[in-house]
Every structure is written in structure tokens, then in C-alpha cells.
N, C-alpha and C. Protein backbone atom coordinates (compact mmCIF):
# COMPACT_ATOMS: atom_id res chain seq x y z
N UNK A 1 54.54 36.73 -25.40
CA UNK A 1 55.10 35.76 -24.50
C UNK A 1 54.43 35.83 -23.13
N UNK A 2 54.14 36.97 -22.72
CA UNK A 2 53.41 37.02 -21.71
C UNK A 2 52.30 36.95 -21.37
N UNK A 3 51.00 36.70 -22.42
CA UNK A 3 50.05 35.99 -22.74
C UNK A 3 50.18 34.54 -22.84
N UNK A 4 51.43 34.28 -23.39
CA UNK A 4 51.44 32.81 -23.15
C UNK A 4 51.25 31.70 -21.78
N UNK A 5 52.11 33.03 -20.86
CA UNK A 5 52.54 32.30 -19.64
C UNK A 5 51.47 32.45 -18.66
N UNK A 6 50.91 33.32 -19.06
CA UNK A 6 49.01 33.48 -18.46
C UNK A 6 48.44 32.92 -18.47
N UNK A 7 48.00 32.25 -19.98
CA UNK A 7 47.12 30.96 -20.41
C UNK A 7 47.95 29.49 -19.47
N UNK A 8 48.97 29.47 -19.61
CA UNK A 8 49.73 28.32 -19.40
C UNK A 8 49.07 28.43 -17.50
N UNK A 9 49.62 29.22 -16.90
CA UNK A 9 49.09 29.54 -15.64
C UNK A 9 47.25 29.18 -15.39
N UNK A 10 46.66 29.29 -15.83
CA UNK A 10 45.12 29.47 -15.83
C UNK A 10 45.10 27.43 -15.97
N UNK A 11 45.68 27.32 -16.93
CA UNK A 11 45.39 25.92 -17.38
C UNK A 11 45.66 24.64 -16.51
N UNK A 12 47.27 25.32 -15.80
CA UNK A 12 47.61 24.38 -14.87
C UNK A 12 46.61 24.16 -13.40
N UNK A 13 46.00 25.68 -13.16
CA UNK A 13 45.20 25.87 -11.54
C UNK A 13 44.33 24.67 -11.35
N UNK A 14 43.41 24.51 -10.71
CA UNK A 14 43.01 23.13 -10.30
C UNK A 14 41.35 23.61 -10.56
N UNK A 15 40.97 24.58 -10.68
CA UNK A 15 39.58 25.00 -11.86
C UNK A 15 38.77 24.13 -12.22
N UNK A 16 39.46 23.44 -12.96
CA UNK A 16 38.79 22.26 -14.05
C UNK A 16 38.45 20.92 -12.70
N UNK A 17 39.07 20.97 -11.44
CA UNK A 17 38.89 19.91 -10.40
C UNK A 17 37.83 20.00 -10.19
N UNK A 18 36.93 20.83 -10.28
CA UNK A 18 35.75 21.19 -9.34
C UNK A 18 34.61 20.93 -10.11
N UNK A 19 34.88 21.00 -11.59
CA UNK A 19 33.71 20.57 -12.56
C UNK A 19 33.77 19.58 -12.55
N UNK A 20 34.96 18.44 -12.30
CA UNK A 20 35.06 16.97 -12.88
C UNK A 20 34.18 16.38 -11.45
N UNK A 21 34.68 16.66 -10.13
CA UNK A 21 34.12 17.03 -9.17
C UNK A 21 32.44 16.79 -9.18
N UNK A 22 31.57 17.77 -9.68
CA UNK A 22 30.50 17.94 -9.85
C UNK A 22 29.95 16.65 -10.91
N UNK A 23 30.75 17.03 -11.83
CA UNK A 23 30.41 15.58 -12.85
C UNK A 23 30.14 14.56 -12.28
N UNK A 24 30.99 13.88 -11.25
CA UNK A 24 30.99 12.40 -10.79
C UNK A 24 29.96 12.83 -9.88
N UNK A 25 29.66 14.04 -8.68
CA UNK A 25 28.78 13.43 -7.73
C UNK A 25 27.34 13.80 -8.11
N UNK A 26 27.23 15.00 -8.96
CA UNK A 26 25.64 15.13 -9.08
C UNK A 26 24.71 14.16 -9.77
N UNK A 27 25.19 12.99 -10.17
CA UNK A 27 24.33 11.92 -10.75
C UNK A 27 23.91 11.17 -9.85
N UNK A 28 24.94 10.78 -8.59
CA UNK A 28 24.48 10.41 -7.60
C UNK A 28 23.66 11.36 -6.60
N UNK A 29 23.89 12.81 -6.40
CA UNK A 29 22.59 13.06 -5.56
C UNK A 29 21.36 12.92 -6.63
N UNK A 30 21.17 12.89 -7.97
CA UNK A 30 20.14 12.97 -8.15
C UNK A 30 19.29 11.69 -8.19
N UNK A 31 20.17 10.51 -8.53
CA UNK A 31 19.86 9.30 -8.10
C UNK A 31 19.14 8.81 -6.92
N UNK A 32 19.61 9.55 -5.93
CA UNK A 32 19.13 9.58 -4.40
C UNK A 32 18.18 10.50 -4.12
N UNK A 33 17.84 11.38 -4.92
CA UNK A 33 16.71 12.15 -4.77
C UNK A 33 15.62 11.45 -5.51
N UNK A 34 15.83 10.92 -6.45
CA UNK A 34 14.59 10.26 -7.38
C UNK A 34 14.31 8.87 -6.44
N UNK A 35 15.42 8.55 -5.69
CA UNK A 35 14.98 6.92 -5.32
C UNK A 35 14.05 7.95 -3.45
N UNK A 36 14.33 9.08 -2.96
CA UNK A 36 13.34 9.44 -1.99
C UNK A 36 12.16 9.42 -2.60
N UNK A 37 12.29 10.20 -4.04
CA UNK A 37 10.79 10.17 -4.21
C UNK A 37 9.51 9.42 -4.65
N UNK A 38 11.23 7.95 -5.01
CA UNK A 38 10.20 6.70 -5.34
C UNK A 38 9.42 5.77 -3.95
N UNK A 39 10.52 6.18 -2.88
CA UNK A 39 10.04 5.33 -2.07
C UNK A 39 9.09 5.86 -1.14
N UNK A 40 8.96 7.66 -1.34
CA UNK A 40 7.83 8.32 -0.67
C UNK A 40 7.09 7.89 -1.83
N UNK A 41 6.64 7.83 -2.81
CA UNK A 41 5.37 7.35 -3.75
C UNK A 41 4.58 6.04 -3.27
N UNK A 42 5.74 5.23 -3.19
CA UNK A 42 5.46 3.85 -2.93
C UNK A 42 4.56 3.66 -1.28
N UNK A 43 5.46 4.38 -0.22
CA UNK A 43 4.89 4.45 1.26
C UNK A 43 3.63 5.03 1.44
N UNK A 44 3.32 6.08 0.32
CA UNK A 44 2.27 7.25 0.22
C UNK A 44 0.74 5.86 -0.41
N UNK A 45 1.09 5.26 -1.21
CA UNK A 45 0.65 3.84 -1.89
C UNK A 45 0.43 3.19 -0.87
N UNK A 46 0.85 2.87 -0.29
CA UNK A 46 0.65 1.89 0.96
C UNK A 46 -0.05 1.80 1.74
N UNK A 47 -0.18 3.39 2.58
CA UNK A 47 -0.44 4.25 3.72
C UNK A 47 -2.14 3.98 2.61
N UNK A 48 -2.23 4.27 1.93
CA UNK A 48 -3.98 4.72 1.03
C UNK A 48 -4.41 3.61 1.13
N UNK A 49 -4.03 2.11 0.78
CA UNK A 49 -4.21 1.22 0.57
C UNK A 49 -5.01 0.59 2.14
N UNK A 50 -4.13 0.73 2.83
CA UNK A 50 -4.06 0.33 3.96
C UNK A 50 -5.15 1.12 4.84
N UNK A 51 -5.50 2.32 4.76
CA UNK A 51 -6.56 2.80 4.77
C UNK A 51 -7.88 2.34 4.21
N UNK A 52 -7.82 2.12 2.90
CA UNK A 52 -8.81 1.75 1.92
C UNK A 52 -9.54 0.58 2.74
N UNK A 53 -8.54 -0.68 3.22
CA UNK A 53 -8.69 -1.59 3.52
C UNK A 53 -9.37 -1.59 4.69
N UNK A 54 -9.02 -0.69 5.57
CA UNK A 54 -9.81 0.04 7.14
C UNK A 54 -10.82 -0.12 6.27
N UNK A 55 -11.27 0.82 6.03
CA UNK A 55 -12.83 1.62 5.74
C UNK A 55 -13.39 0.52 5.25
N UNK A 56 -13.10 -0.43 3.98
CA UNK A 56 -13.80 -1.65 3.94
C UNK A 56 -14.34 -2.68 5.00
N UNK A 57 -13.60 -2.58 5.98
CA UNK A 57 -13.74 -3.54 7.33
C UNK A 57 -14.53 -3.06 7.88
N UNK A 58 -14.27 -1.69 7.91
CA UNK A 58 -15.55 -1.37 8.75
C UNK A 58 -16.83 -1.00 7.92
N UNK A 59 -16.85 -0.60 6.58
CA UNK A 59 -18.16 -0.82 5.84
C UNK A 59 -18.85 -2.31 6.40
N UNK A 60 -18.00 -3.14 6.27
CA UNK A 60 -18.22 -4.73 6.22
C UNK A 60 -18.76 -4.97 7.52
N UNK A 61 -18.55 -4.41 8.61
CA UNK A 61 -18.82 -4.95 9.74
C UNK A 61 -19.90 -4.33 10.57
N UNK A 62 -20.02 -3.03 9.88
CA UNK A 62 -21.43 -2.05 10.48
C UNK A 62 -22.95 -2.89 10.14
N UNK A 63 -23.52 -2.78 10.66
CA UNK A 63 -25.20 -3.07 10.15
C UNK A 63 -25.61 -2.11 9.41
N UNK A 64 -26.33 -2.69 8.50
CA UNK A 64 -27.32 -1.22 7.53
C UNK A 64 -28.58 -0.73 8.14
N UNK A 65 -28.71 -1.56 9.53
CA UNK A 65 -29.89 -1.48 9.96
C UNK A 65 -30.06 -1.47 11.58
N UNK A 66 -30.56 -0.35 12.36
CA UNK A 66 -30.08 -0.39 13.60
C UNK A 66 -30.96 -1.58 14.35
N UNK A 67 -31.76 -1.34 14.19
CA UNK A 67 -33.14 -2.63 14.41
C UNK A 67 -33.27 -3.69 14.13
N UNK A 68 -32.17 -3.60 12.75
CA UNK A 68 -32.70 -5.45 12.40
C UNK A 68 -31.20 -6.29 12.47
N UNK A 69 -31.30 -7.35 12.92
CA UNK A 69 -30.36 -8.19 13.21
C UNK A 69 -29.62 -9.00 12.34
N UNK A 70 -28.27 -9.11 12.49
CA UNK A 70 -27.65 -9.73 10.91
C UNK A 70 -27.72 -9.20 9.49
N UNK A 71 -28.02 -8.15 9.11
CA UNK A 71 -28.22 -7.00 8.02
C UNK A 71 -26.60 -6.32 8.06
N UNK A 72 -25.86 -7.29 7.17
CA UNK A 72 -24.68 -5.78 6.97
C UNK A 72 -24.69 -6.01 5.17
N UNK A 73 -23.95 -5.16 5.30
CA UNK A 73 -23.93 -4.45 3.58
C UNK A 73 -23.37 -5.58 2.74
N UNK A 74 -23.64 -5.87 1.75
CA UNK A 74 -23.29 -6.57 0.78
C UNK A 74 -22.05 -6.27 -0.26
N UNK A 75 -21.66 -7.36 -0.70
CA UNK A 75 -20.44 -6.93 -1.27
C UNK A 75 -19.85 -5.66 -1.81
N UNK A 76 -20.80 -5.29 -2.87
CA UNK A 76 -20.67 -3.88 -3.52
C UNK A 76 -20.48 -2.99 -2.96
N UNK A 77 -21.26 -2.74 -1.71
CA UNK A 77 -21.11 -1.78 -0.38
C UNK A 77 -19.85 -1.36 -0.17
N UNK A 78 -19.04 -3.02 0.35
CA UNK A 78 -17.61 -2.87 0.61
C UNK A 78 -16.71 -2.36 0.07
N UNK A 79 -16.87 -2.98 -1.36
CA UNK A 79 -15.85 -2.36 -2.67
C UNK A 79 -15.97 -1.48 -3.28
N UNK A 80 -16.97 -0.70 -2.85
CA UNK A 80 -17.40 0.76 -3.02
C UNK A 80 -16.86 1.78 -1.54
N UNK A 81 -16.69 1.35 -0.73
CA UNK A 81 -15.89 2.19 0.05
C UNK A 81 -14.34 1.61 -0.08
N UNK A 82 -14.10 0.68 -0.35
CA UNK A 82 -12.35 0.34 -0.80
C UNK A 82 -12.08 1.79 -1.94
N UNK A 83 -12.81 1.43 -2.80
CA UNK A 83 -12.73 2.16 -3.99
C UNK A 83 -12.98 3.86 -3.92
N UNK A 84 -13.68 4.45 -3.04
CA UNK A 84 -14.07 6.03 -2.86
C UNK A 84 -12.80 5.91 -2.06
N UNK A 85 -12.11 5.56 -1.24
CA UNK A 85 -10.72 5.66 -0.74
C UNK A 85 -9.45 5.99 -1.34
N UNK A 86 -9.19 4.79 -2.41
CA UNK A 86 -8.71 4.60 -3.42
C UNK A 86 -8.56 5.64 -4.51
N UNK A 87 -9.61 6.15 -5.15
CA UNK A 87 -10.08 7.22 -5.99
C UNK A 87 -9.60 8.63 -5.18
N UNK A 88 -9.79 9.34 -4.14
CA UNK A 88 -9.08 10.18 -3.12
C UNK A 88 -8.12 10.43 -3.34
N UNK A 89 -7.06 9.22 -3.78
CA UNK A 89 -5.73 9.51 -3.42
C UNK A 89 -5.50 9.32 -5.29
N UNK A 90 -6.16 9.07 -5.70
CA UNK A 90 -6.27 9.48 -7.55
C UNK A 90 -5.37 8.01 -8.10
N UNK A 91 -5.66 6.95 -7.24
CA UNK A 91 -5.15 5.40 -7.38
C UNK A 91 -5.99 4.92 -8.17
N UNK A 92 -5.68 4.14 -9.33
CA UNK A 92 -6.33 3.30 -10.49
C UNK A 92 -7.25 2.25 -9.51
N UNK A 93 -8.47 2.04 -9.67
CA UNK A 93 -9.02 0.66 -8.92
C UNK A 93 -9.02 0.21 -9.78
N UNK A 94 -8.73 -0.01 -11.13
CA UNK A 94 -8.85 -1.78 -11.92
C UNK A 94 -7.42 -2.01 -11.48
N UNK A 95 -6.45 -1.39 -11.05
CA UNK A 95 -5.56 -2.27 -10.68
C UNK A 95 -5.65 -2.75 -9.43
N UNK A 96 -6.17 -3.30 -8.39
CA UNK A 96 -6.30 -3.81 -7.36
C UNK A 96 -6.47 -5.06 -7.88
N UNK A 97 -5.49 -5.89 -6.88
CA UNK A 97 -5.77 -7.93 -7.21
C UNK A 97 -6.66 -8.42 -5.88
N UNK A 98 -6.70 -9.56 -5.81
CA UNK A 98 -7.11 -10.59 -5.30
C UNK A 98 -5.76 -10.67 -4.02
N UNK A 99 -6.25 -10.70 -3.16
CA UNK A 99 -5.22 -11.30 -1.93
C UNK A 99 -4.88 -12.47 -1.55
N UNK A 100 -3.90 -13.49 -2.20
CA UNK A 100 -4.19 -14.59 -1.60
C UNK A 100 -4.21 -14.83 0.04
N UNK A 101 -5.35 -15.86 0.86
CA UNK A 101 -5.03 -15.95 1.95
C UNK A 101 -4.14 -17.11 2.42
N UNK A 102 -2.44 -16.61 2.40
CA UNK A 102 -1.84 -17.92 3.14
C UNK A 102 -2.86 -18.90 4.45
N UNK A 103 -3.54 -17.87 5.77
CA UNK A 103 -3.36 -18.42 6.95
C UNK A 103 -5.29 -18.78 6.82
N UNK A 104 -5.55 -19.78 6.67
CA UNK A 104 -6.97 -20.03 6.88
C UNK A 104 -8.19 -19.39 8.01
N UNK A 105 -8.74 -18.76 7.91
CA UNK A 105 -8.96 -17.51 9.14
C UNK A 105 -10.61 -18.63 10.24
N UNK A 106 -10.51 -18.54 11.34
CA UNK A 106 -10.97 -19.58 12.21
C UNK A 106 -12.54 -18.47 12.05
N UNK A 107 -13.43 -19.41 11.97
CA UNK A 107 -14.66 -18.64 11.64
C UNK A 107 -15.58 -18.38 12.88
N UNK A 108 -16.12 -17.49 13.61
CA UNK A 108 -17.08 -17.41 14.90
C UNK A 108 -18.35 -18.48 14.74
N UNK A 109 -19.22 -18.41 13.54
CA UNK A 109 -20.27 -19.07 13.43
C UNK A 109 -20.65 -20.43 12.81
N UNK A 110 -21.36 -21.33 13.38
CA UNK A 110 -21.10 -22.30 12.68
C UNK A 110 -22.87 -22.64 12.08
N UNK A 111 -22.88 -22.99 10.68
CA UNK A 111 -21.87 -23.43 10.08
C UNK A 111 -20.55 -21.90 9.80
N UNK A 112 -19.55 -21.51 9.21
CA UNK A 112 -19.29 -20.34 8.74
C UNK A 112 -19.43 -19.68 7.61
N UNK A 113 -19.45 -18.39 7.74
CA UNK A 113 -19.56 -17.85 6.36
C UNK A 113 -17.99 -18.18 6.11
N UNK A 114 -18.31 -18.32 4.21
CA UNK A 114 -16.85 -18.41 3.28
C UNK A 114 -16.65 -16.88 2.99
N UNK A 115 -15.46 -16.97 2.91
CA UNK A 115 -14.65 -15.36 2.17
C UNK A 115 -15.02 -15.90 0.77
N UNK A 116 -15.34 -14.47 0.70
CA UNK A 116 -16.30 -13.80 -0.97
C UNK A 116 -15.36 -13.12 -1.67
N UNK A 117 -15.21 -12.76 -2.40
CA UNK A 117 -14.20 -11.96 -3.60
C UNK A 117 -15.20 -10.62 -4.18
N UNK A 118 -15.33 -9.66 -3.86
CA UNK A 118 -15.91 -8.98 -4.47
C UNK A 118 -15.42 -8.44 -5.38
N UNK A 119 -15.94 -8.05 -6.97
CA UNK A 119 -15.03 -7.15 -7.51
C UNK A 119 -14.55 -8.22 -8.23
N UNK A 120 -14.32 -9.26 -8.07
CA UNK A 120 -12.51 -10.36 -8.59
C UNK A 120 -11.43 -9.53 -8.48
N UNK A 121 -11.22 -8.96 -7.21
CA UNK A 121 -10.67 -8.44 -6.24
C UNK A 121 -10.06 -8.01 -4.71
N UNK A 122 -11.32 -7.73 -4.14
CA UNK A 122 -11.35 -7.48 -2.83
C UNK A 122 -11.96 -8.07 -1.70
N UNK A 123 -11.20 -9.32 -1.06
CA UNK A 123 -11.38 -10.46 -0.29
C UNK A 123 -12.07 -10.13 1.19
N UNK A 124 -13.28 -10.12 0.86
CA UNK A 124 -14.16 -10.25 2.23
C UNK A 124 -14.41 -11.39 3.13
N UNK A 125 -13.65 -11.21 4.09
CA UNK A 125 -14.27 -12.83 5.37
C UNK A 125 -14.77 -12.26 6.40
N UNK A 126 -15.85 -12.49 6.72
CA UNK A 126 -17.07 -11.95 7.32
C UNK A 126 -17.25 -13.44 8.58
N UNK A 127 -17.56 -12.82 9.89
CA UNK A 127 -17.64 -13.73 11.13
C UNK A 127 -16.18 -14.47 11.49
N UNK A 128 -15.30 -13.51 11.59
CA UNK A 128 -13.89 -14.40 11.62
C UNK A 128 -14.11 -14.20 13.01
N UNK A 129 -12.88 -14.78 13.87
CA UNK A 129 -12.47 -14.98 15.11
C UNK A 129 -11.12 -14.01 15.22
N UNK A 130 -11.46 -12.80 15.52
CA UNK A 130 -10.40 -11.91 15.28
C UNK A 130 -9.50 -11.78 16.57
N UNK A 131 -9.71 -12.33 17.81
CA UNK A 131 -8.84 -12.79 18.89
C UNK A 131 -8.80 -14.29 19.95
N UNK A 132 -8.41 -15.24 18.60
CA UNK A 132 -8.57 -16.14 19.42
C UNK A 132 -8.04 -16.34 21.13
N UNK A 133 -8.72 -17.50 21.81
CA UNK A 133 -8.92 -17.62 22.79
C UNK A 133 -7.31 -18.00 23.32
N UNK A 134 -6.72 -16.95 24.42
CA UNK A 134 -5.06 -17.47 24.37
C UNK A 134 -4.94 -17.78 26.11
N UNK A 135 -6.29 -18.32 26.70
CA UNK A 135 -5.92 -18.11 28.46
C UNK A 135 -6.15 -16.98 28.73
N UNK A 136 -6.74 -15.83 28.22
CA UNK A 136 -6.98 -14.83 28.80
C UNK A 136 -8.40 -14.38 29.28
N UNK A 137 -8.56 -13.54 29.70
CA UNK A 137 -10.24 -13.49 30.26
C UNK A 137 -11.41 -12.66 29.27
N UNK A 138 -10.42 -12.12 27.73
CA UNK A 138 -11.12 -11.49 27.72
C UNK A 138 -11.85 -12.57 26.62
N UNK A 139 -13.47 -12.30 26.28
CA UNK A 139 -14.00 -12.68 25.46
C UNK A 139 -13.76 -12.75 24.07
N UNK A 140 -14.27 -13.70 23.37
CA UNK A 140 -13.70 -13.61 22.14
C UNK A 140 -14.73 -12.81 21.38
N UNK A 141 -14.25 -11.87 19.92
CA UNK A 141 -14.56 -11.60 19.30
C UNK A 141 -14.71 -11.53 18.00
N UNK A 142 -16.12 -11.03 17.10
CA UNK A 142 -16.13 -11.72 15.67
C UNK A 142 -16.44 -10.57 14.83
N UNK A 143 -15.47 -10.65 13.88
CA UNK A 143 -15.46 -9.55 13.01
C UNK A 143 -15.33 -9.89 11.67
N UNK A 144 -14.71 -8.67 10.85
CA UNK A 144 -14.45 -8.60 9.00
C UNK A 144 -13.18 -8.19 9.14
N UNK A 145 -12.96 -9.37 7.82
CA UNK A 145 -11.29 -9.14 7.63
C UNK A 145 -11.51 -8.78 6.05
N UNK A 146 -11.01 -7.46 5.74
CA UNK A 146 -11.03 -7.12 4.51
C UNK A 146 -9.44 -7.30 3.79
N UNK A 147 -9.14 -7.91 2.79
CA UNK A 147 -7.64 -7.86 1.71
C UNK A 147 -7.74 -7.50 0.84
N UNK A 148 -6.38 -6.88 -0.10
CA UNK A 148 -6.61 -6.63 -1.50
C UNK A 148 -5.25 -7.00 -1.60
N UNK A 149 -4.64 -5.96 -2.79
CA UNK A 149 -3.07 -5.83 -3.20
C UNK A 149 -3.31 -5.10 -3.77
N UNK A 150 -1.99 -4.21 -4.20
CA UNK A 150 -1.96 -3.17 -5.38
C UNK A 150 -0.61 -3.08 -6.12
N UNK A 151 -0.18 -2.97 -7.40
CA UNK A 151 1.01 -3.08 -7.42
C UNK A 151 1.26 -1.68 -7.24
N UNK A 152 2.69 -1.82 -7.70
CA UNK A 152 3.28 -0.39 -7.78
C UNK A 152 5.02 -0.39 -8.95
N UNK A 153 5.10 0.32 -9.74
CA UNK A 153 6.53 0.45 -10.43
C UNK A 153 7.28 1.17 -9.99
N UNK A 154 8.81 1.01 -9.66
CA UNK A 154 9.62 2.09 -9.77
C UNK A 154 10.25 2.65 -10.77
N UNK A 155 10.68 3.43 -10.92
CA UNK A 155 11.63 4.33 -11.73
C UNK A 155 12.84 5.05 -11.70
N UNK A 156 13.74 4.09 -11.59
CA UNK A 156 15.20 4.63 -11.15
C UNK A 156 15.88 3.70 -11.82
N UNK A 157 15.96 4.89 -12.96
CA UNK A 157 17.09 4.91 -13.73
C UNK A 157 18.60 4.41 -13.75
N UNK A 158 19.13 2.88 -14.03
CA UNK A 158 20.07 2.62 -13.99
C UNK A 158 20.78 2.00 -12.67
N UNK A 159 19.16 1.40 -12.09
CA UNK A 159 19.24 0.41 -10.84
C UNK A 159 18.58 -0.41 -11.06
N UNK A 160 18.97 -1.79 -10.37
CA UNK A 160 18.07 -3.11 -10.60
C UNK A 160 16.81 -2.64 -10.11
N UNK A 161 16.45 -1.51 -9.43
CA UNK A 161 14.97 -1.18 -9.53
C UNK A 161 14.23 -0.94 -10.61
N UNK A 162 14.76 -0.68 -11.64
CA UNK A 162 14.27 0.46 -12.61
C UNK A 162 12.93 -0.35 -13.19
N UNK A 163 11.71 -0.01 -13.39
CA UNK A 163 10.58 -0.49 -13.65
C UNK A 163 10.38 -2.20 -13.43
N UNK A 164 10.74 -2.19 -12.23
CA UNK A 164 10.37 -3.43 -11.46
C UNK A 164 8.98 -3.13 -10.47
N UNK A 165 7.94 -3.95 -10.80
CA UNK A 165 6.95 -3.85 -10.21
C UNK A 165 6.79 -4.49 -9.07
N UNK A 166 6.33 -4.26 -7.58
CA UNK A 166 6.29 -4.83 -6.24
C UNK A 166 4.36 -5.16 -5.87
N UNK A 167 4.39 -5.60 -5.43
CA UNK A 167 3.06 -6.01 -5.01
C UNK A 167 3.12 -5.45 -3.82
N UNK A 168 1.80 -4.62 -3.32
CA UNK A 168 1.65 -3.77 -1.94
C UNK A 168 0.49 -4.31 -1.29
N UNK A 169 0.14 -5.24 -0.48
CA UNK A 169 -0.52 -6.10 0.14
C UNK A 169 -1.80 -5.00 1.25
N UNK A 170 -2.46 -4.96 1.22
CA UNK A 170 -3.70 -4.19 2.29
C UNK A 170 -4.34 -5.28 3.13
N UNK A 171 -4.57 -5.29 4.19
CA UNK A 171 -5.11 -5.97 5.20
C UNK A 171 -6.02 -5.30 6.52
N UNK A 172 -6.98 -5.43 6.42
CA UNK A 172 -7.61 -5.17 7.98
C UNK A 172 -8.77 -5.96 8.60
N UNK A 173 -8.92 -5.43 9.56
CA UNK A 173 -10.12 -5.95 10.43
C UNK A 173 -10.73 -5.35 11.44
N UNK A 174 -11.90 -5.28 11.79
CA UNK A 174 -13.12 -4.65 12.30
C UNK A 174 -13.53 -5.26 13.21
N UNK A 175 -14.14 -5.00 14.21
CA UNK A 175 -15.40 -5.76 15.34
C UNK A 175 -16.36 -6.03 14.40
N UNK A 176 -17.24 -6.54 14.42
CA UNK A 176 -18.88 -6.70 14.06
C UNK A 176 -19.53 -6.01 15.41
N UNK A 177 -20.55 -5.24 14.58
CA UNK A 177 -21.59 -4.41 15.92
C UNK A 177 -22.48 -4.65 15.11
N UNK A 178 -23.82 -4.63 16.04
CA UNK A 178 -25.09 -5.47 15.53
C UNK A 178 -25.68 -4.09 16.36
């Protein structure tokens, strides 16, 4: 009988609160730990990209030649430093798209050069007007505007995120130095 009233005692204590407890919240911290580490993946994606896209602009906008005038690197050049960027951070380059350009970019030279696609990918516009003229004194200048995209998936489990793919947009631009 007095084993009984032991067990009976043990059963009633509140013990079992603390597992049910754990049950309900550790799905949610882990939920919230997987969605930090999706959205540090994704920012980490971005940050490379966005880099990548630097270094193309300025591949694009250097001369290959200190002496000779109007000599900059040719497409491959460019998308070969997008790509040694890219590769660094251990990022797929066949997945890189095409950027569409919403805003039509105002060209320095006339007639102008057209934006090139290198790759069927990585959108070179070469002689842009990278500060148009706003009333101010300073001179205008003509540079490379390099674009791409990259996607990216998440993975979180049992959210309207869960392997939904986002498009991660890269953009930059350079002076031209001759």
C-alpha cells in the first residue's frame, strides 16, 4: 500500500510539465535556428555576388594597355573575373542568369556602345553616364555597368519558404580609366 501511494505521488508532481514543455518549444527554436542559417546563406550569396559584380566592372573598365587608347578587355575577360569570384566562394557559375535591364542606361559616346551579354549571362554596358548632369559642378563621368542574378533555395521545413527559390540580383559600376 505504501508503494502504491508513492507511485500515485510521483505521477501526480508536475515532472511530466517540463517534457511537454520542451516538446512544444524546441521545434520552434530549431525552426529559428535553421531559418538564421538560411538567411545567413542567402546574405553570404549576395555579399559574393555583389562582389563578383565589383570586380567585373572594374575588369570592364581598366585598359589592357597603358599606352594604347580605347583597349579594354573583352567580354570573356569580364566573365572570367565574375566567375574566379564566384568559384572562391564555391558558387555554381552555370547558374548565373541574364539581368534584365528595367532603366535604359544614358550612354557617354555617341554613336553608343550597346550592352553585350557575355556568357548568355553577364550584362556588360560599357561608356554609360554613371552621374548624370544634376546642376552640379562636378563633371560628368563614363563608365561599366556590370549585372547578373543568381538564384538561391531555401530550406525550412514546414514554412511557405520551404524550397522556394528567390532571385539575387548583382549590380555595379566602375569609372573608365584610359
Amino acid at each position: 500500500m505504501l508503494n502504491v501511494k508513492r507511485i500515485a505521488r510521483k505521477l501526480g508532481s508536475t515532472d511530466g510539465a517540463e517534457i511537454a514543455e520542451a516538446a512544444l518549444v524546441l521545434p520552434l527554436v530549431f525552426m529559428l535556428l535553421l531559418g538564421i542559417i538560411w538567411f545567413g546563406r542567402a546574405f553570404n550569396i549576395y555579399s559574393t555576388i555583389q562582389q563578383a559584380a565589383q570586380q567585373g566592372a572594374i575588369t570592364a573598365a581598366r585598359s589592357t594597355c597603358a599606352t594604347c587608347t580605347n583597349s579594354f578587355p573583352n567580354d570573356g575577360t569580364v566573365t572570367d573575373a565574375v566567375e574566379a569570384v564566384l568559384k572562391s566562394s564555391s558558387l555554381d557559375t552555370n547558374q548565373i542568369q541574364v539581368s534584365p535591364n528595367p532603366l535604359a542606361p544614358v550612354f557617354c559616346a555617341n554613336p553608343p556602345n550597346a550592352c553585350t551579354t557575355a556568357g548568355d549571362h553577364v550584362k556588360i554596358c560599357r561608356n554609360v553616364l554613371l552621374n548624370p548632369p544634376a546642376g552640379g559642378t562636378q563633371p560628368p563621368q563614363c563608365g561599366t555597368v556590370v549585372s547578373f542574378q543568381y538564384p538561391f533555395q531555401f530550406y525550412l521545413p514546414f514554412t511557405s519558404l520551404n524550397l522556394q527559390n528567390i532571385i539575387l540580383s548583382a549590380q555595379a559600376q566602375s569609372r573608365m580609366e584610359n
